[in-house]
N, C-alpha and C. Protein backbone atom coordinates (compact mmCIF):
# COMPACT_ATOMS: atom_id res chain seq x y z
N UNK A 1 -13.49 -25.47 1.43
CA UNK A 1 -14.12 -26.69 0.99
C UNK A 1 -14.92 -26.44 -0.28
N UNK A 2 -14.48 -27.35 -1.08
CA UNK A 2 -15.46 -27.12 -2.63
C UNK A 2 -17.20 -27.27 -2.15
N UNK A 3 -17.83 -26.97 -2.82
CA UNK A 3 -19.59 -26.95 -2.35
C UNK A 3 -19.84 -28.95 -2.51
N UNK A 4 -20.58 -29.08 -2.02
CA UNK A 4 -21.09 -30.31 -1.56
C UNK A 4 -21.28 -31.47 -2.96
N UNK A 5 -21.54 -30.54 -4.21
CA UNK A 5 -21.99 -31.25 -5.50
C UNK A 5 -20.75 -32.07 -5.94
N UNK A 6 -19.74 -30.60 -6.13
CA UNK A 6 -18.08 -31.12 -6.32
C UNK A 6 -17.53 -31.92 -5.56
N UNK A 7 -17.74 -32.09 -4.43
CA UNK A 7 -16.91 -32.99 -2.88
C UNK A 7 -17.57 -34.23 -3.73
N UNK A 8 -18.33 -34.54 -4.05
CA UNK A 8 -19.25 -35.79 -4.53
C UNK A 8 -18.43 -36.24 -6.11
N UNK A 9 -17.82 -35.75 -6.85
CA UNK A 9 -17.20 -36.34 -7.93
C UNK A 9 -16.00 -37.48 -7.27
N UNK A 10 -15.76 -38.14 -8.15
CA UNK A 10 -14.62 -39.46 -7.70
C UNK A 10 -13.59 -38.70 -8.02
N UNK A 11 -12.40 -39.14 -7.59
CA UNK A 11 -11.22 -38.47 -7.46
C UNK A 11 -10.43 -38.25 -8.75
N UNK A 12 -11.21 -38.96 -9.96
CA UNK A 12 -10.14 -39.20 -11.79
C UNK A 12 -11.41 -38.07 -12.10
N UNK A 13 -12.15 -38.13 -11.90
CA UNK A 13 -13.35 -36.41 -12.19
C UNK A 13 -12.58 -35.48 -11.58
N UNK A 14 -12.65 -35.32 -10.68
CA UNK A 14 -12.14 -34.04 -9.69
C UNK A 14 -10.59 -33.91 -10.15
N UNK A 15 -10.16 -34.72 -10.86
CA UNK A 15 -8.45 -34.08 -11.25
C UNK A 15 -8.74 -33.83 -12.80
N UNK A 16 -9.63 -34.37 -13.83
CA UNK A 16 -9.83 -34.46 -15.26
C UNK A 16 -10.39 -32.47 -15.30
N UNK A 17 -11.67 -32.49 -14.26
CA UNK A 17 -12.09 -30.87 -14.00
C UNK A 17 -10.62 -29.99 -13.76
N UNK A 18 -9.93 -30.33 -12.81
CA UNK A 18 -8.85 -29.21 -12.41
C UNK A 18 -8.04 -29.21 -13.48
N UNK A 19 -7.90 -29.97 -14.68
CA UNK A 19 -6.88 -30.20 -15.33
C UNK A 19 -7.36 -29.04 -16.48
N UNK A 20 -8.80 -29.38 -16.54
CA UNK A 20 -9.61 -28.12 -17.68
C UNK A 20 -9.48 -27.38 -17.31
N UNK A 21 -9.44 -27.07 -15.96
CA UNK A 21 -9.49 -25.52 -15.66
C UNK A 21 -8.29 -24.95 -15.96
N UNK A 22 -7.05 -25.62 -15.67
CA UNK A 22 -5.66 -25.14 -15.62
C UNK A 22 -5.70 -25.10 -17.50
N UNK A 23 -5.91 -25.77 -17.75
CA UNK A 23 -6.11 -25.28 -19.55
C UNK A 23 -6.74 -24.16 -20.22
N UNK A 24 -7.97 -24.04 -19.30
CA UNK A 24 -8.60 -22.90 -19.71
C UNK A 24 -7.67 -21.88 -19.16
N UNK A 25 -7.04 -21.83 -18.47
CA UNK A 25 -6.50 -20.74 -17.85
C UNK A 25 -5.25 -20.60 -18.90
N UNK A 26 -4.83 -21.39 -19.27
CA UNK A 26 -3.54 -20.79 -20.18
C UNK A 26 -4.01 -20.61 -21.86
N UNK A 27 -5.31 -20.92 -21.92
CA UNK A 27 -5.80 -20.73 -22.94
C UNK A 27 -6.71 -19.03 -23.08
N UNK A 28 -6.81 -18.99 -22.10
CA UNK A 28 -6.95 -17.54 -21.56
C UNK A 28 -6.15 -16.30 -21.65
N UNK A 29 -5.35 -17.06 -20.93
CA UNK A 29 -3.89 -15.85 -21.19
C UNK A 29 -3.23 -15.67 -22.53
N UNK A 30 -3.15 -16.66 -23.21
CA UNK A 30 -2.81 -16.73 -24.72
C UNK A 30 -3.33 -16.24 -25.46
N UNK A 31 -4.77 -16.00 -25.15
CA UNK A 31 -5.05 -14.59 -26.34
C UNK A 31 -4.93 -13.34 -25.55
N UNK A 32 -4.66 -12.99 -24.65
CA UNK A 32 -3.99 -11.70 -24.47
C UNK A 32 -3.24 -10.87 -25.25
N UNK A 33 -1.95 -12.05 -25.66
CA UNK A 33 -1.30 -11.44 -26.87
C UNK A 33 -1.76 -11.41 -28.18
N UNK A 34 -2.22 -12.35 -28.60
CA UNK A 34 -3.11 -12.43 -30.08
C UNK A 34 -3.74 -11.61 -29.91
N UNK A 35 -4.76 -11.23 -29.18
CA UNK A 35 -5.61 -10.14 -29.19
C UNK A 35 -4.82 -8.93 -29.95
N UNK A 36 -3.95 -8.24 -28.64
CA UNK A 36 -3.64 -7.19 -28.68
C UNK A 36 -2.47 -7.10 -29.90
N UNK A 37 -2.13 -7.78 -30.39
CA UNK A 37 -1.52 -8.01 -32.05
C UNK A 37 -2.00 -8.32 -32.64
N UNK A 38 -3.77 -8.64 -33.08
CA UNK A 38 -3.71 -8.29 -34.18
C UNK A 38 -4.28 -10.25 -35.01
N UNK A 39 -3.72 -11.34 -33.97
CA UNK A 39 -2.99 -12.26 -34.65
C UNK A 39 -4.39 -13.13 -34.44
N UNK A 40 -5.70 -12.82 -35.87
CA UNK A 40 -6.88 -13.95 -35.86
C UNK A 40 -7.12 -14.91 -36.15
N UNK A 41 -5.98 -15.47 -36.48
CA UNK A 41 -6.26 -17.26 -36.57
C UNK A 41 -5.61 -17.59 -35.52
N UNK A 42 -4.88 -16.92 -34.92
CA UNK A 42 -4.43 -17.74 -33.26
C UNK A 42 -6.04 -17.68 -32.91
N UNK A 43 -6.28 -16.19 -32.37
CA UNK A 43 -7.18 -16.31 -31.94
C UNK A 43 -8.62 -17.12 -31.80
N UNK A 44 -8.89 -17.50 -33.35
CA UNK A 44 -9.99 -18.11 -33.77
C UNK A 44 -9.27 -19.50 -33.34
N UNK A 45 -7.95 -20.06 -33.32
CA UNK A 45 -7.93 -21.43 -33.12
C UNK A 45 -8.05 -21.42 -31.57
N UNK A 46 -7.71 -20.71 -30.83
CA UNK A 46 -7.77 -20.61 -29.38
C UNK A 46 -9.27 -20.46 -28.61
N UNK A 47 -9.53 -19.60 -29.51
CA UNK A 47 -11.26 -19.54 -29.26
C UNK A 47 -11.94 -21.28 -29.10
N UNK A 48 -11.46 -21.90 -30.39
CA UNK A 48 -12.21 -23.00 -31.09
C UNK A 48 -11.65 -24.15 -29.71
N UNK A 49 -10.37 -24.39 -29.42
CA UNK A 49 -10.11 -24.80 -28.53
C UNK A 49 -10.78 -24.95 -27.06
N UNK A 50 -10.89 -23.71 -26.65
CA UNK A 50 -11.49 -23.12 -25.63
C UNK A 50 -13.00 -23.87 -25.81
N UNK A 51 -13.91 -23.43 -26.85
CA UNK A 51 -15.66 -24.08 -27.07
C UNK A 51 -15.49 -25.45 -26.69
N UNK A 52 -14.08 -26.04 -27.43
CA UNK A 52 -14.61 -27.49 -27.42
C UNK A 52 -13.83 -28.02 -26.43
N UNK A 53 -13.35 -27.53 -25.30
CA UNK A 53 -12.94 -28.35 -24.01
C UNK A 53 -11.32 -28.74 -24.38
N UNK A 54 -10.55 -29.07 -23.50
CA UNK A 54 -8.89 -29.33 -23.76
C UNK A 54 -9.22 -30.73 -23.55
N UNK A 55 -9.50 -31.00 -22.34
CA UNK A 55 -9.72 -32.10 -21.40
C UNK A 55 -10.98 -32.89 -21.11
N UNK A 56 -12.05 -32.38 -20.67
CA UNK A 56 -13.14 -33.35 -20.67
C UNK A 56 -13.78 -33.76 -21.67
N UNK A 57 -14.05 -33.27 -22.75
CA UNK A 57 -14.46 -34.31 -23.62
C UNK A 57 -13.96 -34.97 -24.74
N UNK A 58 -12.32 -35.08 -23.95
CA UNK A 58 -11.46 -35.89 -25.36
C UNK A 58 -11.08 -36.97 -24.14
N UNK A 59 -11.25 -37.05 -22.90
CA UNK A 59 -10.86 -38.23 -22.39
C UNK A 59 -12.22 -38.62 -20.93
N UNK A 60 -13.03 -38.14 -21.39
CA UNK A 60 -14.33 -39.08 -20.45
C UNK A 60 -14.95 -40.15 -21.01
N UNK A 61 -14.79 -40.92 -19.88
CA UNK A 61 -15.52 -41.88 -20.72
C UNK A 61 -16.89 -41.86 -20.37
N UNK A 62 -18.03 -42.79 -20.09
CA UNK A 62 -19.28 -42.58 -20.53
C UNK A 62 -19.77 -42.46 -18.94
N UNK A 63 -19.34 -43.18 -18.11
CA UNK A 63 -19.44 -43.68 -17.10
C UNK A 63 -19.14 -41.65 -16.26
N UNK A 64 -17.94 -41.48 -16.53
CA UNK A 64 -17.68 -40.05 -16.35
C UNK A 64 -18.63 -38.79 -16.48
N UNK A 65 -18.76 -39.30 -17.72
CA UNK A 65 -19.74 -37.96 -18.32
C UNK A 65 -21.20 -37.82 -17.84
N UNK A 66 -21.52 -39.34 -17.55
CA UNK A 66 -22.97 -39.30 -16.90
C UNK A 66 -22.64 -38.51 -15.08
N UNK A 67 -21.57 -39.23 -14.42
CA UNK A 67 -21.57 -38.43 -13.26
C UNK A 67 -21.57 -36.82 -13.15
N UNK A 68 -20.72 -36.64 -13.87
CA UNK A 68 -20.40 -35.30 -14.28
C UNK A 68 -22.01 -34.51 -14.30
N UNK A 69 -22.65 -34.86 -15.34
CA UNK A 69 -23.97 -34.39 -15.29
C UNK A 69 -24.78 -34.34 -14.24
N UNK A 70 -24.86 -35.86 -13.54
CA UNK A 70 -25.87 -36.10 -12.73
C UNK A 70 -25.33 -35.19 -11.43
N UNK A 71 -23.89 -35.22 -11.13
CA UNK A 71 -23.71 -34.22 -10.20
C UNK A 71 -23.19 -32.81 -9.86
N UNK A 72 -22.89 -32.52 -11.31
CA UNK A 72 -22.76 -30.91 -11.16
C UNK A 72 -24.21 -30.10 -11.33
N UNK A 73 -24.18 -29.03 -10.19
CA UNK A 73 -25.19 -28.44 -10.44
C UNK A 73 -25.86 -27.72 -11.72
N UNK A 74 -27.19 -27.84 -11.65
CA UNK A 74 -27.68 -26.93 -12.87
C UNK A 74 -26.74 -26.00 -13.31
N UNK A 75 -26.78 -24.74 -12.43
CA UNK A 75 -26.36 -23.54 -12.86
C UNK A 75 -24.74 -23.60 -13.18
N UNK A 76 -24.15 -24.34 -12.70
CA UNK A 76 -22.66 -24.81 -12.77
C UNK A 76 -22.73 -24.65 -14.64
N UNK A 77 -23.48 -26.23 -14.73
CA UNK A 77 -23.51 -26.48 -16.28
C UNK A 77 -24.07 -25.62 -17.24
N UNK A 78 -25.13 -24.86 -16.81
CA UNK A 78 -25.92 -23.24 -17.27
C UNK A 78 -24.38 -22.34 -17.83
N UNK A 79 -23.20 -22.09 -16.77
CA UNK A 79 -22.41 -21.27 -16.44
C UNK A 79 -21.51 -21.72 -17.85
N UNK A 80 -21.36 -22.86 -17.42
CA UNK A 80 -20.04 -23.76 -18.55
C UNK A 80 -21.07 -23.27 -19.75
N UNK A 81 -22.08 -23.85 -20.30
CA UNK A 81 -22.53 -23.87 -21.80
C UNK A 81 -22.26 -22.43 -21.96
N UNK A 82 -22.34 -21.15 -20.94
CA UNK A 82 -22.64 -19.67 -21.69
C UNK A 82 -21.22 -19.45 -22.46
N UNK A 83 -20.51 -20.29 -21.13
CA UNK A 83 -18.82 -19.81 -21.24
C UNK A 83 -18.09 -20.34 -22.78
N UNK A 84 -18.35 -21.45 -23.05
CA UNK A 84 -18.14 -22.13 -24.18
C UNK A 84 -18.63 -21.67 -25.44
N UNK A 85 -19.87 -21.03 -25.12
CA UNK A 85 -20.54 -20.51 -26.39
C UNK A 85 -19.89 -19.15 -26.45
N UNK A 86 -19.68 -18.72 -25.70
CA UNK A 86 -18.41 -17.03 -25.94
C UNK A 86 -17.30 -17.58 -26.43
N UNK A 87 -17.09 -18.35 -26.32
CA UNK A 87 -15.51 -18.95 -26.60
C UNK A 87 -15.92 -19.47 -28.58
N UNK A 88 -16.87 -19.50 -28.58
CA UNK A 88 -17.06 -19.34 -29.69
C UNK A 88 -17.44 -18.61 -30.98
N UNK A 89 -18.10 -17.58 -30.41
CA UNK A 89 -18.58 -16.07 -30.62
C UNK A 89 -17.13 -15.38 -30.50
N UNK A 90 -16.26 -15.79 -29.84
CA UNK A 90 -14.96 -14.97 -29.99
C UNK A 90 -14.39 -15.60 -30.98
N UNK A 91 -13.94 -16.87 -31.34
CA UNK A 91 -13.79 -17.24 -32.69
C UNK A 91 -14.30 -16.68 -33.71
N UNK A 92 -15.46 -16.61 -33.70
CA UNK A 92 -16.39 -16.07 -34.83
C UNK A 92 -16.08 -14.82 -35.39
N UNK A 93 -16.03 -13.86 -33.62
CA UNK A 93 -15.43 -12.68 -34.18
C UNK A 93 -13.87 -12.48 -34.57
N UNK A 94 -13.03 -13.57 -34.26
CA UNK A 94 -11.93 -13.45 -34.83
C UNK A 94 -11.62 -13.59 -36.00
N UNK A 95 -12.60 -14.28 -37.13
CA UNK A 95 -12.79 -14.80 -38.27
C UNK A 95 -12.65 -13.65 -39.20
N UNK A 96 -14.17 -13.01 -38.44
CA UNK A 96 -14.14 -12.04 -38.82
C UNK A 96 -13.27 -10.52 -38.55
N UNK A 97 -12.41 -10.95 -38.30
CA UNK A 97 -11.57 -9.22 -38.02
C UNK A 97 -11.90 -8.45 -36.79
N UNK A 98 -13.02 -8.71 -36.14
CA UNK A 98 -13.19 -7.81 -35.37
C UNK A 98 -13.24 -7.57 -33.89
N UNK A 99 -11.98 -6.02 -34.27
CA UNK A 99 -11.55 -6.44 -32.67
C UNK A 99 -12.36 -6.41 -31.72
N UNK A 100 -13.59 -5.17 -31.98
CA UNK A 100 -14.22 -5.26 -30.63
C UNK A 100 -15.23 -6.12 -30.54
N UNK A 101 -15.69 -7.01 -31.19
CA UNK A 101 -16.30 -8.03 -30.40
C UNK A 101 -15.57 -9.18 -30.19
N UNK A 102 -13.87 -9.43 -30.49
CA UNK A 102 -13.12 -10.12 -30.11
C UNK A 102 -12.93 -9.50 -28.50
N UNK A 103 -12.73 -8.50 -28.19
CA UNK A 103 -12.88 -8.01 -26.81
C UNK A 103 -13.77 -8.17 -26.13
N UNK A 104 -15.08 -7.94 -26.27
CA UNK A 104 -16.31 -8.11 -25.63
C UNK A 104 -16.35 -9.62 -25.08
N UNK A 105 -15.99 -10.43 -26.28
CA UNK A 105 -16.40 -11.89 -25.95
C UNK A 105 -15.27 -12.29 -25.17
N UNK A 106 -14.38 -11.29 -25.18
CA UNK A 106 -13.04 -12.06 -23.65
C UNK A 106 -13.72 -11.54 -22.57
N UNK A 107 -14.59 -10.26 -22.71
CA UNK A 107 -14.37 -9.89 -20.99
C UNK A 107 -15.52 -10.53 -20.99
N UNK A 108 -16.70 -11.53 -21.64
CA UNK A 108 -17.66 -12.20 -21.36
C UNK A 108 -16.87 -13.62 -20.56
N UNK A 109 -16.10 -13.82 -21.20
CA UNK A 109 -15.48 -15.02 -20.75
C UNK A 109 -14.78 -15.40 -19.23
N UNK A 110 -14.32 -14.41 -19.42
CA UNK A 110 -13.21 -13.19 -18.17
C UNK A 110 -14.27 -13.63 -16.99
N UNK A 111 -15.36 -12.92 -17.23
CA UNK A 111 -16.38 -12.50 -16.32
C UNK A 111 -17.20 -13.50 -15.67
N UNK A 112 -17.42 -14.77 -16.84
CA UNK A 112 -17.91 -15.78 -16.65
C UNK A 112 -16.78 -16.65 -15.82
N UNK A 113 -15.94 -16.89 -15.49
CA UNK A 113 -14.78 -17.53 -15.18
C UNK A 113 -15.27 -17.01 -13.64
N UNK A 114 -14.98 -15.71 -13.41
CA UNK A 114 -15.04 -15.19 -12.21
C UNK A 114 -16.05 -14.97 -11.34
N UNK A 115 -17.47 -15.26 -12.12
CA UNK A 115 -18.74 -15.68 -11.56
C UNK A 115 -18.33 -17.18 -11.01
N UNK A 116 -17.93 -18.43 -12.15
CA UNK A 116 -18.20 -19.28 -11.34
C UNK A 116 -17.46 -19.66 -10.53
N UNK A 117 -16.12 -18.72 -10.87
CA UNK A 117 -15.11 -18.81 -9.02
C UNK A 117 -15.98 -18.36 -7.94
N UNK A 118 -16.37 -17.20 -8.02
CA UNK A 118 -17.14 -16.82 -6.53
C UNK A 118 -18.06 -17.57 -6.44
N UNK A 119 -18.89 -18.58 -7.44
CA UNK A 119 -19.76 -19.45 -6.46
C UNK A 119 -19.62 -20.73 -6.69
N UNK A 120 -18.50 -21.30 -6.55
CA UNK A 120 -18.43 -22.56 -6.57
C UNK A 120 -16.35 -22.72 -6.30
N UNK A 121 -15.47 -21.61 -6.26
CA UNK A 121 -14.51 -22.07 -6.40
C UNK A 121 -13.70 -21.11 -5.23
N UNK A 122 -14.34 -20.73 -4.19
CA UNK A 122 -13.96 -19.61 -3.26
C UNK A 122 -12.79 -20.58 -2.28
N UNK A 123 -13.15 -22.10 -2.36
CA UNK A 123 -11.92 -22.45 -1.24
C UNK A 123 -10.54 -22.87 -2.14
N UNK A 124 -10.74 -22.26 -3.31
CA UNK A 124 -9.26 -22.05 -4.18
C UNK A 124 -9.10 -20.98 -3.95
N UNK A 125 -9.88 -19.99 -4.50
CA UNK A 125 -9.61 -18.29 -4.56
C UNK A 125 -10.46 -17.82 -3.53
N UNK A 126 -10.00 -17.79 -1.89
CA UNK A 126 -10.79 -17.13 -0.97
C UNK A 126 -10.61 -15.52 -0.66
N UNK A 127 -10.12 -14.65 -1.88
CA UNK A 127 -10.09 -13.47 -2.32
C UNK A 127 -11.42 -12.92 -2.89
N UNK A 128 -12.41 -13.94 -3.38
CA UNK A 128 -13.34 -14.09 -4.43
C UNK A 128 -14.92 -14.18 -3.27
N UNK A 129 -14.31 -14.47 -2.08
CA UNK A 129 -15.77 -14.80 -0.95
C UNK A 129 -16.22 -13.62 -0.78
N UNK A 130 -17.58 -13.20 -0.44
CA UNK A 130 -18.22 -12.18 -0.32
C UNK A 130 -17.82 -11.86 0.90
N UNK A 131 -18.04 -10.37 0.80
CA UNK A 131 -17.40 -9.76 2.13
C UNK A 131 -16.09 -9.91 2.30
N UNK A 132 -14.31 -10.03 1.25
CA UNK A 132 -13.74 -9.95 1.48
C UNK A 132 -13.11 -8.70 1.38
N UNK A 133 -11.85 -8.44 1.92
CA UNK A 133 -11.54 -7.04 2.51
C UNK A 133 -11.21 -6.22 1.10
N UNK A 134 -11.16 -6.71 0.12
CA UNK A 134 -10.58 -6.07 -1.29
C UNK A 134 -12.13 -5.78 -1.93
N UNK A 135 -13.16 -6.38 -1.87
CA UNK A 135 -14.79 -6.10 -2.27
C UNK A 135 -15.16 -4.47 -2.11
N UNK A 136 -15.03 -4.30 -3.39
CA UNK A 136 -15.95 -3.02 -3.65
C UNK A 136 -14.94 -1.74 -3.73
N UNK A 137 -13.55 -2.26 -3.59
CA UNK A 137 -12.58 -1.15 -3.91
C UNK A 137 -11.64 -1.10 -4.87
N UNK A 138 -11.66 -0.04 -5.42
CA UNK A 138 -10.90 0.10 -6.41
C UNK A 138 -9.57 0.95 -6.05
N UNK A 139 -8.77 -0.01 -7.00
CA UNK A 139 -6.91 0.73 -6.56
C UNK A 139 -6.77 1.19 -8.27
């Protein structure tokens, strides 16, 4: 079950969110390869993409965006602004040439993604719940 804040969005929220996420996610994987070739204007446009949302803020309307606020939690929206602002700092560093803080700012991103799966997205990814049998081991 999603946490109590999310159960509370209307059902054109709760599919507009899953739709970002599934964007972010292939927007994710797509610099994998840019990265590792080299290729910084993908990157910087993918970055730029990524800061400024695929989905929610090219089709909410006002009515949306206020729920959105009023009912996602603080730290939710804390989580999103850090994530967005790496997504831009990785642009930045793609601008500039450089790979390793083009790296840094993925595994910031990476990392941030996977924080707010474990606390807010565990009844998608229940691999991600504390205390599951893969926690704390390395293969």
């Amino acid at each position: 079950m999603p946490p109590a804040s999310l159960q509370q969005l209307s059902a054109g929220l709760r599919q507009l969110l899953v739709e970002e996420m599934v964007a972010l996610q292939h927007g994710m994987e797509a610099l994998i390869p840019a990265i590792i070739s080299g290729k910084w204007k993908e990157i910087a446009e993918l970055g730029e993409k990524i800061r400024n949302s695929y989905i929610l803020k090219q089709k909410l309307t006002q009515s949306q965006a206020d729920e959105l606020h009023h009912s996602l939690p603080l730290s939710f929206r804390e989580m999103d602004q850090e994530f967005h602002h790496d997504a831009a700092m990785l642009a930045h560093a793609a601008d500039k040439k450089n790979p390793e803080l083009v790296t840094f700012y993925y595994y910031r991103m990476t990392d941030a993604c996977l924080a707010c799966h474990r606390k807010f997205a565990t009844h998608r990814f229940p691999g991600l719940k504390s205390g599951s049998v893969d926690e704390g081991h390395h293969h």
